[in-house]
C-alpha atoms as a PDB file:
ATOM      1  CA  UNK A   1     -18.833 -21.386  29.604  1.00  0.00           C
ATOM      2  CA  UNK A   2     -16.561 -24.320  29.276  1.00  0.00           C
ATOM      3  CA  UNK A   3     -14.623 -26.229  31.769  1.00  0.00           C
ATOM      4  CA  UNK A   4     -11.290 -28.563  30.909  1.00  0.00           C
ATOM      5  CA  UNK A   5      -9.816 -30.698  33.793  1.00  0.00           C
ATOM      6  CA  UNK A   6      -6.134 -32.508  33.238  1.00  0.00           C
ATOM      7  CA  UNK A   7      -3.504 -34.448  35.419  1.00  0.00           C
ATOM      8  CA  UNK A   8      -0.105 -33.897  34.905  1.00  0.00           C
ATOM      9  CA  UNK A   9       1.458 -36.685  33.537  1.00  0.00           C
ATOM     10  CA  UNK A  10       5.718 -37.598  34.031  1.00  0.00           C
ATOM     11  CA  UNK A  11       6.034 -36.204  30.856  1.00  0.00           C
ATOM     12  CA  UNK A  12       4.979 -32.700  32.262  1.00  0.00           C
ATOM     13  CA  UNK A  13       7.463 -32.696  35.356  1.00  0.00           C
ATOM     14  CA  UNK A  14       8.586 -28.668  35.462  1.00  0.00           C
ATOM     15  CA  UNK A  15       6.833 -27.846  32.700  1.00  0.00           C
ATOM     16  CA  UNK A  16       5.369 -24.271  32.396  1.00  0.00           C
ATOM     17  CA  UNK A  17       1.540 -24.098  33.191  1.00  0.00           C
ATOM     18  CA  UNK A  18       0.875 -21.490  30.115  1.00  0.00           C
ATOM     19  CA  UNK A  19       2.888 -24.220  28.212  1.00  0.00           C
ATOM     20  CA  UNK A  20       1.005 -27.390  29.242  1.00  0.00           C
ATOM     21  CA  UNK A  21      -2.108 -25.794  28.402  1.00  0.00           C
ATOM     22  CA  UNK A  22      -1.348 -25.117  24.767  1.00  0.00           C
ATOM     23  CA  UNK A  23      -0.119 -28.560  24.344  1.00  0.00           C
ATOM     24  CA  UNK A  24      -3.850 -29.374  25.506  1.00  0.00           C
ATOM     25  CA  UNK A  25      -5.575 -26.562  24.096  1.00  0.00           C
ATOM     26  CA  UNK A  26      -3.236 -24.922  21.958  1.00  0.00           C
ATOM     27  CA  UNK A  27      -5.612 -26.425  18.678  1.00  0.00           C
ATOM     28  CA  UNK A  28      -8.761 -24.345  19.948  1.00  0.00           C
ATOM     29  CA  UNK A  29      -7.209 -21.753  22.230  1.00  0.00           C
ATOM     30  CA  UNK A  30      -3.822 -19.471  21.321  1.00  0.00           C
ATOM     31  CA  UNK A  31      -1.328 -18.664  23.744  1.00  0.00           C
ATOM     32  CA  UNK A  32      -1.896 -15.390  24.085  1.00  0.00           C
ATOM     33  CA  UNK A  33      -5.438 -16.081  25.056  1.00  0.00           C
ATOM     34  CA  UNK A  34      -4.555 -18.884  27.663  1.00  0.00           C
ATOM     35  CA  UNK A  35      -2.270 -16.462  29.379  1.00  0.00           C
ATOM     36  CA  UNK A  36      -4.786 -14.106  29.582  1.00  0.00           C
ATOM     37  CA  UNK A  37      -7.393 -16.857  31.210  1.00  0.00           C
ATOM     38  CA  UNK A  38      -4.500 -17.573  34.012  1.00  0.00           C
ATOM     39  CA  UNK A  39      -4.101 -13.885  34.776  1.00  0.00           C
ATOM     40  CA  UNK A  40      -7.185 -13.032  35.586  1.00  0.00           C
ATOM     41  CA  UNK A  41      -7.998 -16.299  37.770  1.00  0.00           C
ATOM     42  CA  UNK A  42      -9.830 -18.408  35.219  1.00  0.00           C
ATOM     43  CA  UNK A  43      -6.849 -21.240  36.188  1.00  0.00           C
ATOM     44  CA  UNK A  44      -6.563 -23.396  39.181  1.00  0.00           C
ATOM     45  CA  UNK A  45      -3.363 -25.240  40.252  1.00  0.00           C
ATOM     46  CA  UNK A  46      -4.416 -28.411  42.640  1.00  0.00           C
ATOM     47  CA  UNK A  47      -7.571 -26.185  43.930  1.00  0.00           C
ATOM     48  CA  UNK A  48      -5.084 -22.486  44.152  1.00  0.00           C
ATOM     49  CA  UNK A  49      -5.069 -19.816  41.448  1.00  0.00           C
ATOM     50  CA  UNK A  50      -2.354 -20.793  39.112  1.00  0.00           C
ATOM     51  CA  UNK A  51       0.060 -17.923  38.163  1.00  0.00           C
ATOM     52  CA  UNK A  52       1.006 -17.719  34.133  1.00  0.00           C
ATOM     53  CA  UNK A  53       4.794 -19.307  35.009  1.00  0.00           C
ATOM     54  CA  UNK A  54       3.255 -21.846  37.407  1.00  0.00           C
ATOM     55  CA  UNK A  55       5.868 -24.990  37.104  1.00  0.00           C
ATOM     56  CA  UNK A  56       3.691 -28.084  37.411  1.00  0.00           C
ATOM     57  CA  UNK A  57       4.725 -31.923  38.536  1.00  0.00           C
ATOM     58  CA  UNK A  58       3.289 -34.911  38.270  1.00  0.00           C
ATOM     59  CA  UNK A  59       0.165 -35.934  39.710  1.00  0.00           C
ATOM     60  CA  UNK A  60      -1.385 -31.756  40.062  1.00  0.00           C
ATOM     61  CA  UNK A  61      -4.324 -31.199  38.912  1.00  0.00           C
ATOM     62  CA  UNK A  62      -5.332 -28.444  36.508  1.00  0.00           C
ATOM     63  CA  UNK A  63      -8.624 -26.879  36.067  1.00  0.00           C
ATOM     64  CA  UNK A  64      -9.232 -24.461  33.592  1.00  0.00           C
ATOM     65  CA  UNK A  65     -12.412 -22.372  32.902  1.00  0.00           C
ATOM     66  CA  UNK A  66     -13.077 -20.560  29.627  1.00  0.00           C
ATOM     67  CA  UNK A  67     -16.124 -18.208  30.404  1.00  0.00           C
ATOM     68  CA  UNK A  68     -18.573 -16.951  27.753  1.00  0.00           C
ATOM     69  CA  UNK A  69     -17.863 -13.942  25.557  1.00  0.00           C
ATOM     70  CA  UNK A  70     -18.193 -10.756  26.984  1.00  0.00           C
ATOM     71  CA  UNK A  71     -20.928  -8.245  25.249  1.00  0.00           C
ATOM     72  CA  UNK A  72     -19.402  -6.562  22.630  1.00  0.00           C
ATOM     73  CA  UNK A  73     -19.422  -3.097  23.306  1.00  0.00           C
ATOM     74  CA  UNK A  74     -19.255  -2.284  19.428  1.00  0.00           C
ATOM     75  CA  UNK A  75     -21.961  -0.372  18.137  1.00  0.00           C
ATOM     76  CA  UNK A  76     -23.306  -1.930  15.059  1.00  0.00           C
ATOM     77  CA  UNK A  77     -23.527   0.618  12.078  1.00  0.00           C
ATOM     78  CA  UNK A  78     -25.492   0.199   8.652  1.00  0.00           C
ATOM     79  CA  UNK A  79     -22.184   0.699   6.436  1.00  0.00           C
ATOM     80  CA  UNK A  80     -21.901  -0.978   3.303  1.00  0.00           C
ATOM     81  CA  UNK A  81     -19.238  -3.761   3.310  1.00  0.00           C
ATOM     82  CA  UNK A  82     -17.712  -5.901   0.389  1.00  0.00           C
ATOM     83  CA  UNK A  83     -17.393  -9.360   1.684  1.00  0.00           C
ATOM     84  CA  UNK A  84     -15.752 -11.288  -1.339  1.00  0.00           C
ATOM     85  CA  UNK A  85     -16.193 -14.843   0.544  1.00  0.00           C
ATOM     86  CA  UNK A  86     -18.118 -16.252   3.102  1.00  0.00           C
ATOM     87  CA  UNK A  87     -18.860 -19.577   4.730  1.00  0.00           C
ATOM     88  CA  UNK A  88     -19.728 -20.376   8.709  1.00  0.00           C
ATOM     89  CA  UNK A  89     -15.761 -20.121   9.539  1.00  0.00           C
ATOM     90  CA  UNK A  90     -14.756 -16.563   8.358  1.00  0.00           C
ATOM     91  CA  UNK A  91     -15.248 -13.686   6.117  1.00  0.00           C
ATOM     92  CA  UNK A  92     -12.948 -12.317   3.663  1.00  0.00           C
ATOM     93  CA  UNK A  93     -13.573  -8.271   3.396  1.00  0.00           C
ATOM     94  CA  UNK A  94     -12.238  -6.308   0.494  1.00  0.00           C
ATOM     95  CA  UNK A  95     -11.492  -2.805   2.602  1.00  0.00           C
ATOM     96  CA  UNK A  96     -11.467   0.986   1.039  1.00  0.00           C
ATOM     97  CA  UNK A  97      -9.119   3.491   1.414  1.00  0.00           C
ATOM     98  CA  UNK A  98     -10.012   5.561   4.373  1.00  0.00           C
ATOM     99  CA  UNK A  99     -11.922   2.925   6.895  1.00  0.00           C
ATOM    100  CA  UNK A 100     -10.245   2.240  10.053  1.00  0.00           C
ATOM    101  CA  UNK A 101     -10.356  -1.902  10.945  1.00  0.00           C
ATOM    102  CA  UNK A 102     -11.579  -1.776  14.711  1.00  0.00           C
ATOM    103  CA  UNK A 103     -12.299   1.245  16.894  1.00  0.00           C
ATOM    104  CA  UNK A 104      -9.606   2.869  18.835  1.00  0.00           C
ATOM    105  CA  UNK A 105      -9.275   6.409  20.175  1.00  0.00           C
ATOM    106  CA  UNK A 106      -9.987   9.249  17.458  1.00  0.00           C
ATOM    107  CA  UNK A 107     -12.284   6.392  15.474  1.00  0.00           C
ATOM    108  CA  UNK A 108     -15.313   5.114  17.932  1.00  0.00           C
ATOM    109  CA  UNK A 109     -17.390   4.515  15.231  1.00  0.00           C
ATOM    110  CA  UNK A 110     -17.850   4.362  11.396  1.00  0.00           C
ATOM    111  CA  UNK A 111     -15.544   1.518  10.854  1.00  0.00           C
ATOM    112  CA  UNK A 112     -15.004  -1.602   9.611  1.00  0.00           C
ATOM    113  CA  UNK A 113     -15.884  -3.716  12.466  1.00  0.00           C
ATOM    114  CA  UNK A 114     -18.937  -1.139  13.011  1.00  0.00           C
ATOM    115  CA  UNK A 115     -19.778  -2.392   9.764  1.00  0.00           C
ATOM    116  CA  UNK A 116     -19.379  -6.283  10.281  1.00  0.00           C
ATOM    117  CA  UNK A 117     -21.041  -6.197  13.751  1.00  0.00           C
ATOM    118  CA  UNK A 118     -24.529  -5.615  11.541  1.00  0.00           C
ATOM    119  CA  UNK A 119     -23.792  -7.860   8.705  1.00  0.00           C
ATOM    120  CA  UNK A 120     -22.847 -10.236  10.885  1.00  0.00           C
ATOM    121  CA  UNK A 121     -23.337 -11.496  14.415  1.00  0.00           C
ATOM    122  CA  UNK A 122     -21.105 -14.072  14.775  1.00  0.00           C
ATOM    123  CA  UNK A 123     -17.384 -13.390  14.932  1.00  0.00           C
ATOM    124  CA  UNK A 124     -14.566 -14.881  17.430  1.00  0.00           C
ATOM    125  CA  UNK A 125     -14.040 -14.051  20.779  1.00  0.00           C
ATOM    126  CA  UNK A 126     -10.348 -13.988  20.701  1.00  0.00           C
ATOM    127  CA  UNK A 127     -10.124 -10.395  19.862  1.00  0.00           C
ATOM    128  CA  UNK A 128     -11.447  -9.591  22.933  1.00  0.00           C
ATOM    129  CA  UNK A 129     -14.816  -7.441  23.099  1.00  0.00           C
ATOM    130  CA  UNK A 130     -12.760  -4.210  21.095  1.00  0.00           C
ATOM    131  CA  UNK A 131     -11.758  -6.683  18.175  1.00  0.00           C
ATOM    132  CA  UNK A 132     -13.703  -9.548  18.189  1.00  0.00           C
ATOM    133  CA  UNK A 133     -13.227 -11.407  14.817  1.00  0.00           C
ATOM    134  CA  UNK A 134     -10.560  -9.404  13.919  1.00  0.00           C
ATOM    135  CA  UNK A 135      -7.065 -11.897  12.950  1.00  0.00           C
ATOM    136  CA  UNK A 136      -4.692  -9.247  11.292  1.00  0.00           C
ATOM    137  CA  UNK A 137      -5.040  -5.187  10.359  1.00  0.00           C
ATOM    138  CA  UNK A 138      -4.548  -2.744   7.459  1.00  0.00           C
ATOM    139  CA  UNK A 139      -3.878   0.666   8.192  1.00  0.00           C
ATOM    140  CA  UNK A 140      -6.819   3.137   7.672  1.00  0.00           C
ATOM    141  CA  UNK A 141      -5.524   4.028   4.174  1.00  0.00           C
ATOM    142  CA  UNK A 142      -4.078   0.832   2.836  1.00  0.00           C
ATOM    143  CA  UNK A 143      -6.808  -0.541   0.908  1.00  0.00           C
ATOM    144  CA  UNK A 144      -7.676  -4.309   0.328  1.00  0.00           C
ATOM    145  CA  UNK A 145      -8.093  -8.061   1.273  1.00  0.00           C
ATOM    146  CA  UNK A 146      -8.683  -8.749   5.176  1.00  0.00           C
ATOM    147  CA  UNK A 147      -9.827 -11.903   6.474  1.00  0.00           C
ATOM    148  CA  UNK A 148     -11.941 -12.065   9.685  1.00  0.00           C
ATOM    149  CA  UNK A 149     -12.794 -15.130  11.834  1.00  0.00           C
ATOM    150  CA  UNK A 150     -16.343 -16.326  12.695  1.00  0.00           C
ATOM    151  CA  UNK A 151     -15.127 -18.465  15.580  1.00  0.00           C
ATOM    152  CA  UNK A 152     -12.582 -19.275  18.182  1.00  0.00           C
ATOM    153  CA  UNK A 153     -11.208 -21.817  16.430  1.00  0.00           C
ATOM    154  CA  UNK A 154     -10.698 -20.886  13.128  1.00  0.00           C
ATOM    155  CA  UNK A 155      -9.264 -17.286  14.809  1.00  0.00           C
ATOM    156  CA  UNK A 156      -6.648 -19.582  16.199  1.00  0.00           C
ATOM    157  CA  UNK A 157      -5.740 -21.364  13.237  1.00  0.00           C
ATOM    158  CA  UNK A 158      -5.483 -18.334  10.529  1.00  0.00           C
ATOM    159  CA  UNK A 159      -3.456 -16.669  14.083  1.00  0.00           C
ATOM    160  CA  UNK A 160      -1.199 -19.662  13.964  1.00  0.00           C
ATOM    161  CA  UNK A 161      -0.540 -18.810   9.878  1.00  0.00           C
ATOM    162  CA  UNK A 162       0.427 -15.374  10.239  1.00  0.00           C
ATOM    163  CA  UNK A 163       2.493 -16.307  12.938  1.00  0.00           C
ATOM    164  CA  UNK A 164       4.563 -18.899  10.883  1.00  0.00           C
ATOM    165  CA  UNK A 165       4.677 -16.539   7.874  1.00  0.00           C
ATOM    166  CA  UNK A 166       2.857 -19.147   6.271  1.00  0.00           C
ATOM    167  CA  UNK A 167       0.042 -16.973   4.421  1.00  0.00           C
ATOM    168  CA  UNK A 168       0.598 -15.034   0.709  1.00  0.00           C
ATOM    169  CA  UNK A 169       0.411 -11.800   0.745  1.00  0.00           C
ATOM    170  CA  UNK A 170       1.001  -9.601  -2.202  1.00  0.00           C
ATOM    171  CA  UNK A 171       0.632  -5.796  -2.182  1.00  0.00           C
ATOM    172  CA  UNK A 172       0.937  -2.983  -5.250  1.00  0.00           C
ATOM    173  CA  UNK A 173       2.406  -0.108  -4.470  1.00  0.00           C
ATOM    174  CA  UNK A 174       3.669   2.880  -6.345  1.00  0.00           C
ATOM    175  CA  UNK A 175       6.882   4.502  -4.627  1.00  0.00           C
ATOM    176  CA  UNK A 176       8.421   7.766  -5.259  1.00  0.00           C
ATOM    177  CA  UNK A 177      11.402   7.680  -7.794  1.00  0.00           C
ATOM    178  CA  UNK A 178      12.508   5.354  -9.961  1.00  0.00           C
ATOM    179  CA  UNK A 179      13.733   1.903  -8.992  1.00  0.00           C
ATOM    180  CA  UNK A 180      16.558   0.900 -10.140  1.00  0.00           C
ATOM    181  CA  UNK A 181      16.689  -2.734  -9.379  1.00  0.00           C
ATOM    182  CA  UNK A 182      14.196  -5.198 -11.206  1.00  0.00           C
ATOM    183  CA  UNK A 183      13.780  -6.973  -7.710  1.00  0.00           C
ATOM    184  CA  UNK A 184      14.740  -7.422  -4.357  1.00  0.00           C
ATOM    185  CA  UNK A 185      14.936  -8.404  -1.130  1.00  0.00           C
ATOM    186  CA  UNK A 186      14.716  -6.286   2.135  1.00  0.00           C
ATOM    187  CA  UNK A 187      15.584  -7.925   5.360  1.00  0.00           C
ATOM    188  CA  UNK A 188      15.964  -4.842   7.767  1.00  0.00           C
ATOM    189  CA  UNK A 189      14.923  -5.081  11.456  1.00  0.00           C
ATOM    190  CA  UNK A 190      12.177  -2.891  12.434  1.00  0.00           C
ATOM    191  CA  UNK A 191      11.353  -1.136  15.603  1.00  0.00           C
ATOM    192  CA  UNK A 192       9.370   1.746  17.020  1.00  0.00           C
ATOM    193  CA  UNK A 193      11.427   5.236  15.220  1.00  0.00           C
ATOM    194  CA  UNK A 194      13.317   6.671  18.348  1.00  0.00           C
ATOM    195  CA  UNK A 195      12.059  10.462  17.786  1.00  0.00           C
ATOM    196  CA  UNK A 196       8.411   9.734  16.348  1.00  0.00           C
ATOM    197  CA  UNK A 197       6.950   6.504  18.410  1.00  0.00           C
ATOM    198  CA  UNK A 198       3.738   6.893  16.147  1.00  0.00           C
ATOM    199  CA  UNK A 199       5.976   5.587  13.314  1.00  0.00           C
ATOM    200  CA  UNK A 200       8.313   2.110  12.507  1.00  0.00           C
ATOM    201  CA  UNK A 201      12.037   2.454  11.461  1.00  0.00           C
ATOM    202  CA  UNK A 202      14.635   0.409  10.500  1.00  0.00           C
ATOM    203  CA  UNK A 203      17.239  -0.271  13.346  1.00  0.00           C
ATOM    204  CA  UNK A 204      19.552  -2.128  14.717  1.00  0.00           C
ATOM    205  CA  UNK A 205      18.485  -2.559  18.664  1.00  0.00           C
ATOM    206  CA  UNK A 206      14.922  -3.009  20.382  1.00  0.00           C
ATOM    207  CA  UNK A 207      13.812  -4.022  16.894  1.00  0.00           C
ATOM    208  CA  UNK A 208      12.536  -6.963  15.024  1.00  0.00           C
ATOM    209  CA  UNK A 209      13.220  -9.109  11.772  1.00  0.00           C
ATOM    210  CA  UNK A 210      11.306  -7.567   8.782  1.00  0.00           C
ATOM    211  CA  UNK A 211      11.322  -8.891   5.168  1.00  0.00           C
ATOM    212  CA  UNK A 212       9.703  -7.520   2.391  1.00  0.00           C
ATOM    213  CA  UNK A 213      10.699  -8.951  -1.262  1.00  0.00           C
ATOM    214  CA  UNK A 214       9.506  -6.512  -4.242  1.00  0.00           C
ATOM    215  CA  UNK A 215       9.241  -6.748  -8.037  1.00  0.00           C
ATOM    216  CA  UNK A 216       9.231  -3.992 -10.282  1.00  0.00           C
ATOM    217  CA  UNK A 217       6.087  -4.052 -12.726  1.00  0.00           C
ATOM    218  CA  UNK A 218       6.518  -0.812 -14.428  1.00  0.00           C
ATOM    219  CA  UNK A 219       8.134   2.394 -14.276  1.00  0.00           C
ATOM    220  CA  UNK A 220       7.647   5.729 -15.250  1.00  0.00           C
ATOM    221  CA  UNK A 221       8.738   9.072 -15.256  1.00  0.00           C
ATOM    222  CA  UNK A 222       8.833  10.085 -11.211  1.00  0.00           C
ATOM    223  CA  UNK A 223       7.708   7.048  -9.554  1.00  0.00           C
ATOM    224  CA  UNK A 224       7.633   3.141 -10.040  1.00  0.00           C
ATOM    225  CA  UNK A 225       4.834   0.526  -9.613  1.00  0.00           C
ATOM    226  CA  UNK A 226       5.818  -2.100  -7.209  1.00  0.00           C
ATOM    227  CA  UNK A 227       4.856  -5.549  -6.135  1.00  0.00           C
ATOM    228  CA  UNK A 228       5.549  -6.254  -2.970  1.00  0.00           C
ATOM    229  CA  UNK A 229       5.303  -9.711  -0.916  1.00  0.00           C
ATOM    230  CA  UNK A 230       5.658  -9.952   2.909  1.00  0.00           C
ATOM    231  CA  UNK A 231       7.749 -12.684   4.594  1.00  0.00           C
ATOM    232  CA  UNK A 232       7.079 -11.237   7.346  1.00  0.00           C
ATOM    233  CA  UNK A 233       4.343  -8.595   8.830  1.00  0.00           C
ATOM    234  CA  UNK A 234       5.284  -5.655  11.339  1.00  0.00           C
ATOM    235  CA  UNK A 235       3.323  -2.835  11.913  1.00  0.00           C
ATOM    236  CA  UNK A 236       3.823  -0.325   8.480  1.00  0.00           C
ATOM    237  CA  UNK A 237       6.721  -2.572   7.606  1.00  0.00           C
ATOM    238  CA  UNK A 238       6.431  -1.943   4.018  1.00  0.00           C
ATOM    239  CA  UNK A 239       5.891   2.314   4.824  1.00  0.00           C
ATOM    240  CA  UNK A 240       9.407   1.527   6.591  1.00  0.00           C
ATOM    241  CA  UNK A 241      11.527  -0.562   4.654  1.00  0.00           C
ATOM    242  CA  UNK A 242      10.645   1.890   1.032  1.00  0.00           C
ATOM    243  CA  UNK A 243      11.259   5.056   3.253  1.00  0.00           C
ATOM    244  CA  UNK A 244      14.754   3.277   4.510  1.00  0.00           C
ATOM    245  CA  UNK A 245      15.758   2.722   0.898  1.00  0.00           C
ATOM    246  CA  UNK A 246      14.900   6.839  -0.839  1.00  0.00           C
ATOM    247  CA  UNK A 247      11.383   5.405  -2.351  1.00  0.00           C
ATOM    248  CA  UNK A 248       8.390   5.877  -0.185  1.00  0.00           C
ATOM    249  CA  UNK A 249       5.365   5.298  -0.928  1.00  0.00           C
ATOM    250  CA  UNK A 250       3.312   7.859  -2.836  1.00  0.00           C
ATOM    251  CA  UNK A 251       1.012   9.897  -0.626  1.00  0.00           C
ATOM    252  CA  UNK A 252       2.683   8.549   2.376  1.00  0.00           C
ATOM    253  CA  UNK A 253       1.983  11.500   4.828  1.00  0.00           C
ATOM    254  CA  UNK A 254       3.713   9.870   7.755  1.00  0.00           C
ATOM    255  CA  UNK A 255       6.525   8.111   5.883  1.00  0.00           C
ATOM    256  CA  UNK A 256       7.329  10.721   2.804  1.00  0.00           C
ATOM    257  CA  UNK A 257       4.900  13.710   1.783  1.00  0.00           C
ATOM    258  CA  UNK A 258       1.873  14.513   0.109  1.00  0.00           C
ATOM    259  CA  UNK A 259       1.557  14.080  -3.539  1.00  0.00           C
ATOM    260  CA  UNK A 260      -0.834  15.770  -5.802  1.00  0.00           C
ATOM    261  CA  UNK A 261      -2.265  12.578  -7.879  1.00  0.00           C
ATOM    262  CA  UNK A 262      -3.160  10.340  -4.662  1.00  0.00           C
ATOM    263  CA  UNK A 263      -4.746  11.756  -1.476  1.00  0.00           C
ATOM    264  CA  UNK A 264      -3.389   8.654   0.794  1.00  0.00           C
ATOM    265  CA  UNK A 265      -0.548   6.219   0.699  1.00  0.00           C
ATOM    266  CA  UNK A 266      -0.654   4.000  -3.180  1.00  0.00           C
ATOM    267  CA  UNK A 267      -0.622   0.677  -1.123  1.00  0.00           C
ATOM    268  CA  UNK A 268      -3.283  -2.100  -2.014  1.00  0.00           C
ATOM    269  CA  UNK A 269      -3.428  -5.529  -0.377  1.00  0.00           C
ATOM    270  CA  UNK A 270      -3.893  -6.789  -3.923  1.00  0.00           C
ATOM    271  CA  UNK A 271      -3.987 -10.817  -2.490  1.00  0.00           C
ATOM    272  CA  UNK A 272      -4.417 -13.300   0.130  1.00  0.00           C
ATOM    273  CA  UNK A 273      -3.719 -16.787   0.665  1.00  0.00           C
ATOM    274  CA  UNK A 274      -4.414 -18.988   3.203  1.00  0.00           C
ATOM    275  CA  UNK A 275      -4.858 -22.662   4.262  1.00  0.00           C
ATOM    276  CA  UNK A 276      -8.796 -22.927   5.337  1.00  0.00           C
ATOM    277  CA  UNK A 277      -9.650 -23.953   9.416  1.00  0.00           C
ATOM    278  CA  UNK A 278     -12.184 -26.649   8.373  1.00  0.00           C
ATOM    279  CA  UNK A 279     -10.482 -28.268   5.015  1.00  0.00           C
ATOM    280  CA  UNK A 280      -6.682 -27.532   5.517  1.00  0.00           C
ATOM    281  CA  UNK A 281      -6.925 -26.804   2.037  1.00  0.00           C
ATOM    282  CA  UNK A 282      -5.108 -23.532   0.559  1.00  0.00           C
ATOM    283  CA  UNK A 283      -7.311 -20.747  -0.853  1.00  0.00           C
ATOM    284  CA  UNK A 284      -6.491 -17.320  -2.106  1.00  0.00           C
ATOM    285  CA  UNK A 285      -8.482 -14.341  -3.168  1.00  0.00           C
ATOM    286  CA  UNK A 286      -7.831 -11.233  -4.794  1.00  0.00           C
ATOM    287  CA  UNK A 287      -8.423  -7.721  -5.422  1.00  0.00           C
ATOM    288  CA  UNK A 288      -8.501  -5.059  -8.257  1.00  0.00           C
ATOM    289  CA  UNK A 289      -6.465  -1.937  -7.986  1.00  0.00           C
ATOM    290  CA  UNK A 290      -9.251   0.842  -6.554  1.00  0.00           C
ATOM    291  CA  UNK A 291      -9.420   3.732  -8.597  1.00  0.00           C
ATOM    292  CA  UNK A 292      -7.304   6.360  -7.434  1.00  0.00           C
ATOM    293  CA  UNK A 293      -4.637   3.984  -7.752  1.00  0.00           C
ATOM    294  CA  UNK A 294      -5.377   2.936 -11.183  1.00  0.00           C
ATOM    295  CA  UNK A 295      -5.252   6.361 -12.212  1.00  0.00           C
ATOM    296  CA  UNK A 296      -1.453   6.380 -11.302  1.00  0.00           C
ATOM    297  CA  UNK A 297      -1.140   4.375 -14.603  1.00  0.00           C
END
């Protein structure tokens, strides 16, 4: 358990509470996760429970309480695990085709997160005790390069990244039909699909900026190999934006239709680059094409 105490200064005169604590915290603690601490009473506002849009003045007091991590309530599972990096800030995981990240309904167990909870013990609390460690997702059958935090901190700081857009991320994919285009740029608002809300679709209200730039790298005689980079990174944004244009991805059950040389969607998170918590320095890994997509070659 930790405890912060802070006097409003001038400078803070009707300032947001949530807001004045990130410009305190905001290096060690995210937003998100401050707001949560003020919801459920973890915030006091001269001696009072502070509400999340708490206005503050000069001269209040502020006294914040971060409590311990809760148990995890993940079960840990002897599951083989490819860690590609590793160092007392984070994990990089290269993750198969088929493994779901974190549990959720329809997958208590058996994935990747089962896995990391017995290779290792120490991941961030951030996540919450469902996703502890756990900074960004791949769907269950997009395969490749994940990175997971080890602590609070650096959870915040690879958070802050993806937020900005400021990681690399490269993917290979191999889309139905040929492409005509050498490369492009799609920058298509996405939202949830008004008749399916399991799935993402490009549209024009209740949605959000997506861009996806892609490269050709080779075509053949029904489909073409893709590389794809994310500018930005909504949920199945790439699955969206190829369906949008005629080309989805190969195997794509949800987004085109099963295909007889792939059993799952041919999308590989091929690399990964990020600026590290401790050094500020930029680092990037990445990762062979798995077999059943090399196959498509």
């Amino acid at each position: 358990m930790k405890n912060f105490s802070f006097t409003a200064e001038d400078k803070d005169d009707k300032k947001r509470l949530d807001l004045f604590l990130v410009d305190r915290l905001g290096k060690d603690y995210s937003r998100s996760f401050l707001q949560k601490l003020i919801q459920e009473g973890y915030v006091l506002l001269d001696k009072k429970t502070a509400k999340r849009n708490s206005r503050i003045k000069p001269g209040d007091d502020i006294e914040l309480t971060v409590p311990p991590p809760q148990e995890t309530e993940i079960i840990p599972e002897d599951i083989s695990v490819n860690v590609v990096f590793e160092d007392e800030h984070l994990l990089i995981v290269d993750k198969p085709a088929g493994m779901v990240v974190h549990p959720a309904a329809g997958n208590p167990s058996g994935t990747l997160l089962n896995a990391l909870m017995s290779y290792c013990k120490e991941l961030s609390s951030i996540g919450g005790r469902l996703r502890p460690g756990i900074v960004h997702r791949l769907d269950k059958d997009t395969s490749g390069l994940l990175v997971v935090a080890k602590n609070d901190y650096a959870h915040n700081y690879l958070s802050t990244q993806f937020k900005d857009h400021t990681t690399k991320r490269k993917y290979i994919a191999f889309v139905r039909g040929v492409v005509e285009l050498d490369n492009g740029t799609i920058d298509l608002p996405i939202g949830r699909d008004k008749r399916d809300r399991q799935k993402m679709a490009v549209g024009f209200t209740e949605s959000r900026t997506a861009v996806t730039h892609y490269k050709v790298l080779k075509r053949f005689n029904e489909y073409t190999m893709l590389e794809l980079r994310l500018e930005t990174g909504r949920t199945h944004q790439i699955r969206a934006h190829m369906q949008y244009l005629g080309h989805p991805l190969l195997g794509d059950k949800k987004y085109g239709k099963v295909h007889e040389k792939i059993k799952r969607q041919a999308l590989h998170a091929a690399t990964l680059g990020f600026k590290h918590p401790a050094t500020n320095k930029f680092m990037e890994f990445s990762s062979e094409l798995p077999e059943d997509m090399k196959r498509l070659m």
